[in-house]
Protein backbone atom coordinates (compact mmCIF):
# COMPACT_ATOMS: atom_id res chain seq x y z
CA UNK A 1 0.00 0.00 0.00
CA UNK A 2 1.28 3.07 -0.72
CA UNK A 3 2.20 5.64 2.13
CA UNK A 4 1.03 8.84 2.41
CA UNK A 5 2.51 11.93 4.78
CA UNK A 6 -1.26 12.01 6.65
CA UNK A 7 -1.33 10.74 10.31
CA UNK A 8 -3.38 7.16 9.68
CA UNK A 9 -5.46 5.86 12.41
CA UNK A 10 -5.04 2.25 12.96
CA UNK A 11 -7.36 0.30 12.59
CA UNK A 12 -9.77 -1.89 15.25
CA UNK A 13 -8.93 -5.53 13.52
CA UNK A 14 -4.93 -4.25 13.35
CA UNK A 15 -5.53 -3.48 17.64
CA UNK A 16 -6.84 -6.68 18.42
CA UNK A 17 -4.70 -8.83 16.65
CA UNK A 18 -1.51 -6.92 17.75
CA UNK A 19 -2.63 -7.21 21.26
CA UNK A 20 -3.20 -10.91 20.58
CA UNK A 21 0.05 -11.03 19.69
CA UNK A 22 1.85 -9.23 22.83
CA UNK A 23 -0.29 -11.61 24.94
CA UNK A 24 0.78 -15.12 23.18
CA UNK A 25 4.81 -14.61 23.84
CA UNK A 26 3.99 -14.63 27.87
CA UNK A 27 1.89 -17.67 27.19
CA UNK A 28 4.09 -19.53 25.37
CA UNK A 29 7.43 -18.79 28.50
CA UNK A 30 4.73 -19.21 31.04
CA UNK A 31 3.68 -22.75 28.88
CA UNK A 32 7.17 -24.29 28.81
CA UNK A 33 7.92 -23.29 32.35
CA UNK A 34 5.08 -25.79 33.46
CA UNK A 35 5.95 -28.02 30.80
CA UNK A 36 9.29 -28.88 32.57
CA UNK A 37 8.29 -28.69 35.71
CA UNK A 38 4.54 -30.55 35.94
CA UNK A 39 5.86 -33.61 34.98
CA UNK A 40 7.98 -33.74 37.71
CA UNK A 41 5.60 -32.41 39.87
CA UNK A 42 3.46 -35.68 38.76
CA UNK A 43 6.19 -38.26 39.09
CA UNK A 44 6.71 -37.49 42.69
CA UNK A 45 3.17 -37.30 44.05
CA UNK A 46 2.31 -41.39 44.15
CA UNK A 47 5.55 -41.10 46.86
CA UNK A 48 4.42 -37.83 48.50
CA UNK A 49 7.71 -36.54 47.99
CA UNK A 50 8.57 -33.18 49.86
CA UNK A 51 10.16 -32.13 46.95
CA UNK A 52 7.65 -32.87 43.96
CA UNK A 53 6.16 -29.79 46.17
CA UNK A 54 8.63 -27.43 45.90
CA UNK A 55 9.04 -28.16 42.27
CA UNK A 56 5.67 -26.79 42.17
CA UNK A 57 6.28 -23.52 44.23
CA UNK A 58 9.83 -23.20 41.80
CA UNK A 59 7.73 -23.01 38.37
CA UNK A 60 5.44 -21.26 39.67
CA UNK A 61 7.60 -18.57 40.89
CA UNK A 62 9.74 -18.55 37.82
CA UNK A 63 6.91 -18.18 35.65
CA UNK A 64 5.28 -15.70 37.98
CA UNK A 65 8.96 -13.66 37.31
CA UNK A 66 8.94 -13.98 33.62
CA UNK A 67 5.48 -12.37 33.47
CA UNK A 68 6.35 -9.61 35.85
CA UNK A 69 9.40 -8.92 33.35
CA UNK A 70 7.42 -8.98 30.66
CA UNK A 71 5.20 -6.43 31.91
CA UNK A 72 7.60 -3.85 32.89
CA UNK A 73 9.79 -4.34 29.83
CA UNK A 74 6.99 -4.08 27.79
CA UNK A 75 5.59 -1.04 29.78
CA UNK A 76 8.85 0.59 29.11
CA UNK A 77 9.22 -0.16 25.69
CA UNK A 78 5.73 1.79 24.53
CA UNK A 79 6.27 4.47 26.79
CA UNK A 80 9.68 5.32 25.22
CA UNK A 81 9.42 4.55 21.73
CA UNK A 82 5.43 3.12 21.28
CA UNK A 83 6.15 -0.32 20.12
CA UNK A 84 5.18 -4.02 21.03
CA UNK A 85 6.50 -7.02 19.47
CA UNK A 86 2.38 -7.45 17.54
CA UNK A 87 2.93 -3.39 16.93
CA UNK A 88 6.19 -4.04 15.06
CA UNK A 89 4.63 -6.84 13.24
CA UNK A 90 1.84 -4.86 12.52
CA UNK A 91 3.13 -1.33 12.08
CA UNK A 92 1.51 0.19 14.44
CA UNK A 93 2.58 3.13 17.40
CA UNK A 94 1.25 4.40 20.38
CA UNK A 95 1.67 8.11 21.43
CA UNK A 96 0.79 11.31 23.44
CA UNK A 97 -2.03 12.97 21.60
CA UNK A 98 1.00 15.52 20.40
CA UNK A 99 2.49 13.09 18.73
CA UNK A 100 4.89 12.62 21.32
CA UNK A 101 6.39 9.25 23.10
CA UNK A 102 3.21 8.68 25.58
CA UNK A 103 5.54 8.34 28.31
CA UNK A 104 5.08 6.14 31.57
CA UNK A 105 2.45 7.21 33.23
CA UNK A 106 -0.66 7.10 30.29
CA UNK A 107 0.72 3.72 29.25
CA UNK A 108 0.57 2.71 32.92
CA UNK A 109 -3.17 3.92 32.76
CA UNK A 110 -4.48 2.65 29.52
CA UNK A 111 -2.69 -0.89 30.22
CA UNK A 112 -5.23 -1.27 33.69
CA UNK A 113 -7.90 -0.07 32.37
CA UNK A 114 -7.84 -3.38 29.67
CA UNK A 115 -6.68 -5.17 32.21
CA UNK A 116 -9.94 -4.23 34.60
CA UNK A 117 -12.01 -4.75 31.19
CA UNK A 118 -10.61 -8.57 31.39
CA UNK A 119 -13.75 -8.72 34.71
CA UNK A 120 -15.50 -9.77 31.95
CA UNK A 121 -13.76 -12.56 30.46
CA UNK A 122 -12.80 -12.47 26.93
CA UNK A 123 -15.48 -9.97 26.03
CA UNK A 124 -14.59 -7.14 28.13
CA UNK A 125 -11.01 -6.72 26.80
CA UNK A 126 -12.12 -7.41 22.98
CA UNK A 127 -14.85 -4.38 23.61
CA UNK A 128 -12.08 -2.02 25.01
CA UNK A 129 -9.54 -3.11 22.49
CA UNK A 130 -12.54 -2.22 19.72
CA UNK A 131 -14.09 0.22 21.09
CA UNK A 132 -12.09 2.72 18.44
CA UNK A 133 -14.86 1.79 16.10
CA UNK A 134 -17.42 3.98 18.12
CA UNK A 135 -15.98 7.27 18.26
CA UNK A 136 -17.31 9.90 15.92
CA UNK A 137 -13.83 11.52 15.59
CA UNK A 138 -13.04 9.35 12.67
CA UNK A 139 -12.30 6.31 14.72
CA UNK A 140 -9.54 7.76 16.35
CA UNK A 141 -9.61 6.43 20.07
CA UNK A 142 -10.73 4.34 21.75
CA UNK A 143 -12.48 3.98 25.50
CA UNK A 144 -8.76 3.76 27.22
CA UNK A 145 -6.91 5.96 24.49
CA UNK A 146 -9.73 8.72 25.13
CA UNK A 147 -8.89 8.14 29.32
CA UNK A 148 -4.96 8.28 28.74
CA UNK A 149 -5.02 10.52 26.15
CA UNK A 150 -3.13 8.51 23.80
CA UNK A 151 -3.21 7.74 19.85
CA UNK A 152 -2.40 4.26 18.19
CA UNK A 153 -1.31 5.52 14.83
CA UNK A 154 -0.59 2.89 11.51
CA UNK A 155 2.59 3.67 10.09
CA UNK A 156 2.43 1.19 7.41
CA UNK A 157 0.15 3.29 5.56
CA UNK A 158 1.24 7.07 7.27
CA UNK A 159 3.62 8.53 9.04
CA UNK A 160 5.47 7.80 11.89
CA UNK A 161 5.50 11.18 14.13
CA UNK A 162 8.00 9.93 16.53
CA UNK A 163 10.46 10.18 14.12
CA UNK A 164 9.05 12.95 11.59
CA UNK A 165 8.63 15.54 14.10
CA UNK A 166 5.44 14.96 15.57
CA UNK A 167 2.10 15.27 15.28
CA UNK A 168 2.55 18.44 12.84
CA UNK A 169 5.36 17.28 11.09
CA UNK A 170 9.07 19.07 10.46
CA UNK A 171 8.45 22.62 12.23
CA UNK A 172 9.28 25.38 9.13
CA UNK A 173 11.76 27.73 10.23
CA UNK A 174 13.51 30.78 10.16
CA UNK A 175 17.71 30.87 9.71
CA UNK A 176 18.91 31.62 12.66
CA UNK A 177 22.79 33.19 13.30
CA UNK A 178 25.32 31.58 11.12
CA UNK A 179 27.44 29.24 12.36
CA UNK A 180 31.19 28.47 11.24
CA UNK A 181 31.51 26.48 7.76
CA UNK A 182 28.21 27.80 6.79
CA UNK A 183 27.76 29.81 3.80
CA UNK A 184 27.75 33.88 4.43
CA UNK A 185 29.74 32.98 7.93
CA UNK A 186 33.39 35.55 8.09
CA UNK A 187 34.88 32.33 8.12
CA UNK A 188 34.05 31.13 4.63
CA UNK A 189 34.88 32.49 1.12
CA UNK A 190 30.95 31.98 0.66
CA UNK A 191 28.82 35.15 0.20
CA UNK A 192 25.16 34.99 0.96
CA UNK A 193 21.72 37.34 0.03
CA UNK A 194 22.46 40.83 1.41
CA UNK A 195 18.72 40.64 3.37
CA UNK A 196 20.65 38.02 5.70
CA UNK A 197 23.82 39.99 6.79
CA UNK A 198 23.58 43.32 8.62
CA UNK A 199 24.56 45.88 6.53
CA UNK A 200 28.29 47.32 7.23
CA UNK A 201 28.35 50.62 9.21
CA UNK A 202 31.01 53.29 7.55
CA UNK A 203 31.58 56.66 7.78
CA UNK A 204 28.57 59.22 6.88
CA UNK A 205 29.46 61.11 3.22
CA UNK A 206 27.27 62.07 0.31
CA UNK A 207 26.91 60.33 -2.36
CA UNK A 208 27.63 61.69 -6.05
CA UNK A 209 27.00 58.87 -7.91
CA UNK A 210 23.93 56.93 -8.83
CA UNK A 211 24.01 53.29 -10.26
CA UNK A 212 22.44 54.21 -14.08
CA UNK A 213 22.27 57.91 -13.39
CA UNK A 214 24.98 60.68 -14.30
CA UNK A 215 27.22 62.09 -11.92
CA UNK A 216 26.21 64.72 -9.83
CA UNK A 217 27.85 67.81 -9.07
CA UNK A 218 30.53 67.43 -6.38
CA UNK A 219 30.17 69.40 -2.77
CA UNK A 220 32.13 72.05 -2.31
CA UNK A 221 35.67 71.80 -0.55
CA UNK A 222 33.97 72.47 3.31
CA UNK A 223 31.88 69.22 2.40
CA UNK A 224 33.66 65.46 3.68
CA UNK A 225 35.39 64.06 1.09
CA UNK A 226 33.40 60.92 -0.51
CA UNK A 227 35.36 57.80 -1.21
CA UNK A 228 32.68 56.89 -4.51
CA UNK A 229 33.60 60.06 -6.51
CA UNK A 230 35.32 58.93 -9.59
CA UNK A 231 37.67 61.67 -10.25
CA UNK A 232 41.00 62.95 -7.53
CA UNK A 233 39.52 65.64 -5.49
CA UNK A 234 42.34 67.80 -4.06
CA UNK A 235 44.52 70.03 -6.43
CA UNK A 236 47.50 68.03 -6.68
CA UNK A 237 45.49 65.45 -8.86
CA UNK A 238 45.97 63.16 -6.21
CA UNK A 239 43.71 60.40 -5.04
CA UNK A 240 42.23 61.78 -1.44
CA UNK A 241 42.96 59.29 1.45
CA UNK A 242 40.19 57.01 2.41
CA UNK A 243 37.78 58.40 5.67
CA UNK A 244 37.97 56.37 8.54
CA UNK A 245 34.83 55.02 10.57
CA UNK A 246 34.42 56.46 13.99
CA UNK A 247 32.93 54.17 16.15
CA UNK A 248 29.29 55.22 17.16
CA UNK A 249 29.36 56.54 20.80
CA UNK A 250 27.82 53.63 23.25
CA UNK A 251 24.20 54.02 23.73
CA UNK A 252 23.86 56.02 20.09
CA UNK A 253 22.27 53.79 16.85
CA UNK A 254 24.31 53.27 14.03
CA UNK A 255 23.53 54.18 10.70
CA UNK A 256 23.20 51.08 8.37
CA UNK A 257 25.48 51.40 4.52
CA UNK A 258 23.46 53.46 1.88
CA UNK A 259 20.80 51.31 -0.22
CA UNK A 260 21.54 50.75 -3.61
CA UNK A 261 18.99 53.25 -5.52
CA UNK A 262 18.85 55.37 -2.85
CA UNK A 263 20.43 59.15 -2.82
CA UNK A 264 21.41 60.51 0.72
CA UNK A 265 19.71 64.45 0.79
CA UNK A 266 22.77 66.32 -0.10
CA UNK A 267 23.99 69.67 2.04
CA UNK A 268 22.02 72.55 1.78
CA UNK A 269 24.38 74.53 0.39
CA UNK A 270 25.47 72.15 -2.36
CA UNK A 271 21.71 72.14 -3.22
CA UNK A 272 21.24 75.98 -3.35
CA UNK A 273 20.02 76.94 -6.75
CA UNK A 274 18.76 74.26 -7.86
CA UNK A 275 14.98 72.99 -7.24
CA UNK A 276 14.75 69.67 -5.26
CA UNK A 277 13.56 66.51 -6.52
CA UNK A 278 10.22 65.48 -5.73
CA UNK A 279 10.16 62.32 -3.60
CA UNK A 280 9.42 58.20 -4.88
CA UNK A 281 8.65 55.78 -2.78
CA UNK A 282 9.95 52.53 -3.28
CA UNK A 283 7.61 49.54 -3.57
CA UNK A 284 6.77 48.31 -0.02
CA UNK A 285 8.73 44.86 0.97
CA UNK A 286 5.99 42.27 2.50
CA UNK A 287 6.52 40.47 5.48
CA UNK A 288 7.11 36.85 5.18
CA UNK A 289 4.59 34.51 6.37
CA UNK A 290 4.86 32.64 9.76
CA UNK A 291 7.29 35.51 10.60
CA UNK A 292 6.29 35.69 14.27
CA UNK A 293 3.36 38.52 13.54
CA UNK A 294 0.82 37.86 15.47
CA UNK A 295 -0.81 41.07 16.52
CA UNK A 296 -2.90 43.15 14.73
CA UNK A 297 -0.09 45.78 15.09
CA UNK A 298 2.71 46.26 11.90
CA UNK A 299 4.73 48.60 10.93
CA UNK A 300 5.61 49.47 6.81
CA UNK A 301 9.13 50.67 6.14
CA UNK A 302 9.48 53.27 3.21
CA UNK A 303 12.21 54.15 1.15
CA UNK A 304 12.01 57.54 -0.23
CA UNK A 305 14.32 58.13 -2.87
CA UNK A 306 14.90 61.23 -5.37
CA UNK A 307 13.35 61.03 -8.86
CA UNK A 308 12.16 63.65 -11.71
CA UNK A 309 8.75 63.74 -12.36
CA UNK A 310 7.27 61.97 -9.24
CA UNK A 311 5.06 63.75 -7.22
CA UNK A 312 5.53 65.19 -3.94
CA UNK A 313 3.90 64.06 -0.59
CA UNK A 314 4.29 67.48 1.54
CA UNK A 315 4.35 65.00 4.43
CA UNK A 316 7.32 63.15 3.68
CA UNK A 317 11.17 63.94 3.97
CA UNK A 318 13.08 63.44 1.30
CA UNK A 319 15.48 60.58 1.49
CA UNK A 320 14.09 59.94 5.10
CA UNK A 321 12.76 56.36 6.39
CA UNK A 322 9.31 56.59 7.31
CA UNK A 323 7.73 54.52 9.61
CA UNK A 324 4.05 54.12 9.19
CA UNK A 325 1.93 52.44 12.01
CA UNK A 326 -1.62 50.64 11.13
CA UNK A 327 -3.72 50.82 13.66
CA UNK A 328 -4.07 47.82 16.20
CA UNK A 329 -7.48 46.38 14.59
CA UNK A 330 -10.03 44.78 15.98
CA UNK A 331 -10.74 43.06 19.25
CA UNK A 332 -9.42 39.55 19.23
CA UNK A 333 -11.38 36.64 18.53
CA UNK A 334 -10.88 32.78 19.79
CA UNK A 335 -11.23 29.95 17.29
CA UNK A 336 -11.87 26.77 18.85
CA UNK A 337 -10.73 23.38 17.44
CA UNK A 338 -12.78 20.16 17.58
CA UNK A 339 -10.09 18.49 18.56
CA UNK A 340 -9.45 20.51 21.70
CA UNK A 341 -6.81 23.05 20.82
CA UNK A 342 -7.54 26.91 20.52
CA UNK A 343 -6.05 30.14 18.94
CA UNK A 344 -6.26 33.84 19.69
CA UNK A 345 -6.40 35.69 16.12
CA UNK A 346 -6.10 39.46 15.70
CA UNK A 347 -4.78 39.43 12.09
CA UNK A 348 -5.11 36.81 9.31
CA UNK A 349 -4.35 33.13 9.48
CA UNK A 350 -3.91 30.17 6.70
CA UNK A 351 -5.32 26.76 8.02
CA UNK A 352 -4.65 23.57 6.64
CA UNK A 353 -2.57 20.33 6.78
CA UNK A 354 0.73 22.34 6.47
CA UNK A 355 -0.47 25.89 5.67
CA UNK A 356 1.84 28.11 3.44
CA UNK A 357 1.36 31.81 1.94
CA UNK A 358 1.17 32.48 -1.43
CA UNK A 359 4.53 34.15 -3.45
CA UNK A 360 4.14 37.74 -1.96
CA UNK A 361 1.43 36.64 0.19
CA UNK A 362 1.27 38.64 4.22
CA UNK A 363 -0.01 36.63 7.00
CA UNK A 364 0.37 36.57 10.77
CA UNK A 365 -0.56 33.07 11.56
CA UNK A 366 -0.21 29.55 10.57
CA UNK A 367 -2.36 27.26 11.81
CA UNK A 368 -1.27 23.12 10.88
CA UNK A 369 -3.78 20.78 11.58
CA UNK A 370 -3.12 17.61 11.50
CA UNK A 371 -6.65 15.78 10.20
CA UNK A 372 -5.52 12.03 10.06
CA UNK A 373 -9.05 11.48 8.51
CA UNK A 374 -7.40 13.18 5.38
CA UNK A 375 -10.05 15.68 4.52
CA UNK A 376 -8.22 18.98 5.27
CA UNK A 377 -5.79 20.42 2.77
CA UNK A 378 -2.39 21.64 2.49
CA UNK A 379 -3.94 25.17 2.46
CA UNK A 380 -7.21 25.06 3.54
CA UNK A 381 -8.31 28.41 4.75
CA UNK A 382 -7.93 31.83 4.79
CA UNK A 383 -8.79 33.78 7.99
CA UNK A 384 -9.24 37.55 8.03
CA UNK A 385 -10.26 39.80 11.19
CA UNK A 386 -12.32 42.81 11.25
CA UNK A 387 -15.04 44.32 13.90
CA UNK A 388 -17.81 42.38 12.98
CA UNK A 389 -16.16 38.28 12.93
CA UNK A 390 -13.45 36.27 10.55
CA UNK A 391 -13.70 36.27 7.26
CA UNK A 392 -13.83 33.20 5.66
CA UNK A 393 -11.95 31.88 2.05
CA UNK A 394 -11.53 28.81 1.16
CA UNK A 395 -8.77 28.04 -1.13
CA UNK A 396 -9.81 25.62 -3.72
CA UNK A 397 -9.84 22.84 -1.49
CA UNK A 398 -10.10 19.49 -2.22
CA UNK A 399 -13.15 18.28 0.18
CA UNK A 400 -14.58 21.77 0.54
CA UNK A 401 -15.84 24.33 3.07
CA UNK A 402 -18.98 25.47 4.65
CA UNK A 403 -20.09 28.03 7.51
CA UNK A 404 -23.13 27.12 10.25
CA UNK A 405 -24.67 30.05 11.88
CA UNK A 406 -25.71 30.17 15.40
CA UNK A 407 -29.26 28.73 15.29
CA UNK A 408 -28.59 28.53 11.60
CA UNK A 409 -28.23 26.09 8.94
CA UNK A 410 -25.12 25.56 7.35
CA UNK A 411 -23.88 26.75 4.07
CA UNK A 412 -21.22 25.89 1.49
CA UNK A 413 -18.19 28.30 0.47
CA UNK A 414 -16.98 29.17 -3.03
CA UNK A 415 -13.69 28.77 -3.48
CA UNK A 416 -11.85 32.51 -3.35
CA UNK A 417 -15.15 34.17 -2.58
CA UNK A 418 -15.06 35.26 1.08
CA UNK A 419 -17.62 35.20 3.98
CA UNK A 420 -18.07 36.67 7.11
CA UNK A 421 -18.42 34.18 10.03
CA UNK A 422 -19.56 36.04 13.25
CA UNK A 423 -19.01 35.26 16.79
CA UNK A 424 -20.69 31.86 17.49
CA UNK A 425 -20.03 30.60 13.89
CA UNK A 426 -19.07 26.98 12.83
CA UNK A 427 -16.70 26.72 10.14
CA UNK A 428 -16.62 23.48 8.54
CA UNK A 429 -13.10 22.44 6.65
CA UNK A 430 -12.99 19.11 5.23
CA UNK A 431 -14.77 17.09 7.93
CA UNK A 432 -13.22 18.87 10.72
CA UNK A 433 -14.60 22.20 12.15
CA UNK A 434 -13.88 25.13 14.66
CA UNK A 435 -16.15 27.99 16.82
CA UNK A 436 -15.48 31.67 16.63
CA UNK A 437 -16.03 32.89 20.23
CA UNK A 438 -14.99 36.30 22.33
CA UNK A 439 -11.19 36.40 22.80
């Protein structure tokens, strides 16, 4: 059968006969324990032989110490990596609802509370070991998982989340600082992207040169000497000696290197007499997705550079950075998972298997849920907040979307077209669902 990266429930028959299976191998020690020692047992009770008795006692202690070892090795073994010999046979796991290794204690519980099913001989353990097959939540638990809060997952046909990362999968990431050997480290020959190195700090000087632009005239002589001009700048026809960086006084903020495109406002007086450029703003740079945004709070960072022709804004400086605050939105709202977990939103969110943003796409939340039914998509939803609820898009998924009103009757979503979901909404994706409620 062919895998597939989906978290796959295992299913009831798989359970029961893997459980079978852990329960023959202490049968069968237990079995040739009294096998040797019975007969013995038998030989020496015509004579009433004191020791044809402790024969007895002997297996029956040595079998009652097998089974105790059993127990705890096997307790140890699915608390720490989820695995029985009928699981390994099978392909099956056990693990913390997060994916996780289930640990001692929940494999401790679930293993009593078969064990008190087993009142009931034969009957009682085979309805706890199915009893999977009755919950609504696509089979996923049964009676003892639901109590322990445990998962028995088929990694035959999915994937193994104790060793893929758990129950989400790999975790996307952001580069962190750069390590030696690593491309773009001091170390290395190996440049990288200028957007991942902090831009050098040198010495302040205007700049008379523009990449695809004509020179401009020079400063006069009081002006600092700038080490781009193309031509010798003192009378001598010598080359002027390089300016030094002073190091910024502690407590003050660098200035980052000039940006390519950009011209630095020249002196006053080497601007006299001449009328100033009107100022262009460069196109705005969008955050990436899943960058840690997740207020409704963001700030956009201009670039105003000089240009003929543009048109002015009377409220911007030329050449200056300007920081432009959106205001802090909305109140909060709360969506609420059927599988238990919850999210504050302020902003917009992508929901889905493993939700990604579009090329150029801005969002401040990703929300992975991992539907081991198989009916969400990779990118399921998008999730917008304004003062009256979440607006609603779904994006072209496979299985579909829908909205349920309080008191209401629920109603099917066309792809890209979106829909406001007030508080105490139901938003159906795939065959899973969450609740807008009140932050």
């Amino acid at each position: 059968m062919q895998r597939t990266l989906n978290l796959v429930n295992a299913p009831a028959g798989k359970r029961l006969a893997a459980w079978l299976i852990d329960q023959i191998i202490p049968a069968v020690a237990v079995g040739v324990v009294y096998a040797v020692t019975v007969p013995a047992v038998l030989a020496g009770a015509g004579s009433a032989r004191q020791d044809a008795l402790v024969t007895l006692w002997l297996g029956m202690l040595i079998a009652g110490v097998l089974s105790l070892a059993y127990a705890v090795w096997l307790w140890g073994w699915q608390a720490s990596a989820g695995k029985t010999p009928g699981h390994l046979l099978l392909g099956l796991r056990i693990t913390s609802e997060e994916g996780t290794p289930a640990g001692w204690g929940p494999i401790f519980l679930r293993s009593v509370l078969i064990g008190v099913s087993g009142l009931v001989p034969v009957v009682g353990p085979v309805l706890m070991l199915l009893s999977n097959t009755w919950d609504t939540n696509h089979q996923r638990q049964g009676w003892h998982d639901k109590v322990a809060r445990t998962l028995v997952l088929d990694v035959h046909t999915g994937r193994n989340p104790l060793t893929t990362g758990g129950l989400f999968g790999p975790s996307t990431f952001a580069p962190g600082a750069l390590s030696p050997g690593d491309p773009g480290h001091p170390e290395t020959g190996v440049s990288t992207p200028a957007l991942t190195r902090w831009p050098a700090f040198t010495a302040a000087g205007p700049i008379t040169t523009v990449p695809g632009g004509g020179r401009s005239p020079s400063p006069d002589a009081s002006g600092p000497s700038s080490p781009d001009a193309s031509g010798p700048s003192s009378p001598d026809d010598r080359p002027a000696p390089p300016s030094t960086a002073t190091p910024p006084a502690p407590g003050a903020v660098p200035k980052p290197a000039p940006v390519p495109g950009a011209v630095r406002p020249e002196p006053a007086h080497a601007a006299a007499g001449r009328p100033a450029a009107a100022p262009t703003a460069a196109p705005r740079t969008p955050v990436p997705a899943g960058s840690g945004h997740s207020s409704g709070y963001r700030e956009d960072r201009v670039i105003l550079v000089g240009g003929a022709g543009s048109s002015a804004d009377p409220d911007e400086e030329l050449g200056s950075t300007q920081l432009r605050s959106r205001p802090a939105g909305p109140a909060a709202v709360r969506l609420r998972f059927d599988d238990g977990q919850a999210h504050e939103l302020s902003a917009s969110a992508l929901v889905g298997r493993n939700p990604a943003a579009a090329a150029g796409e801005t969002v401040d939340l990703l929300i992975p849920f991992a539907d081991m039914g198989r009916s969400v998509s990779k990118t399921h939803l998008h999730l917008s907040v304004d003062s009256a609820g979440v607006w609603v898009t779904d994006r072209n998924s496979t299985n579909g979307s829908g909205i349920t009103p309080r008191g209401g009757q629920r109603r099917r979503l066309e792809p890209g077209q979106p829909v406001l979901a007030p508080v105490g909404t139901t938003v159906h994706f795939g065959d899973r669902s969450f609740t807008v409620s009140a932050a």
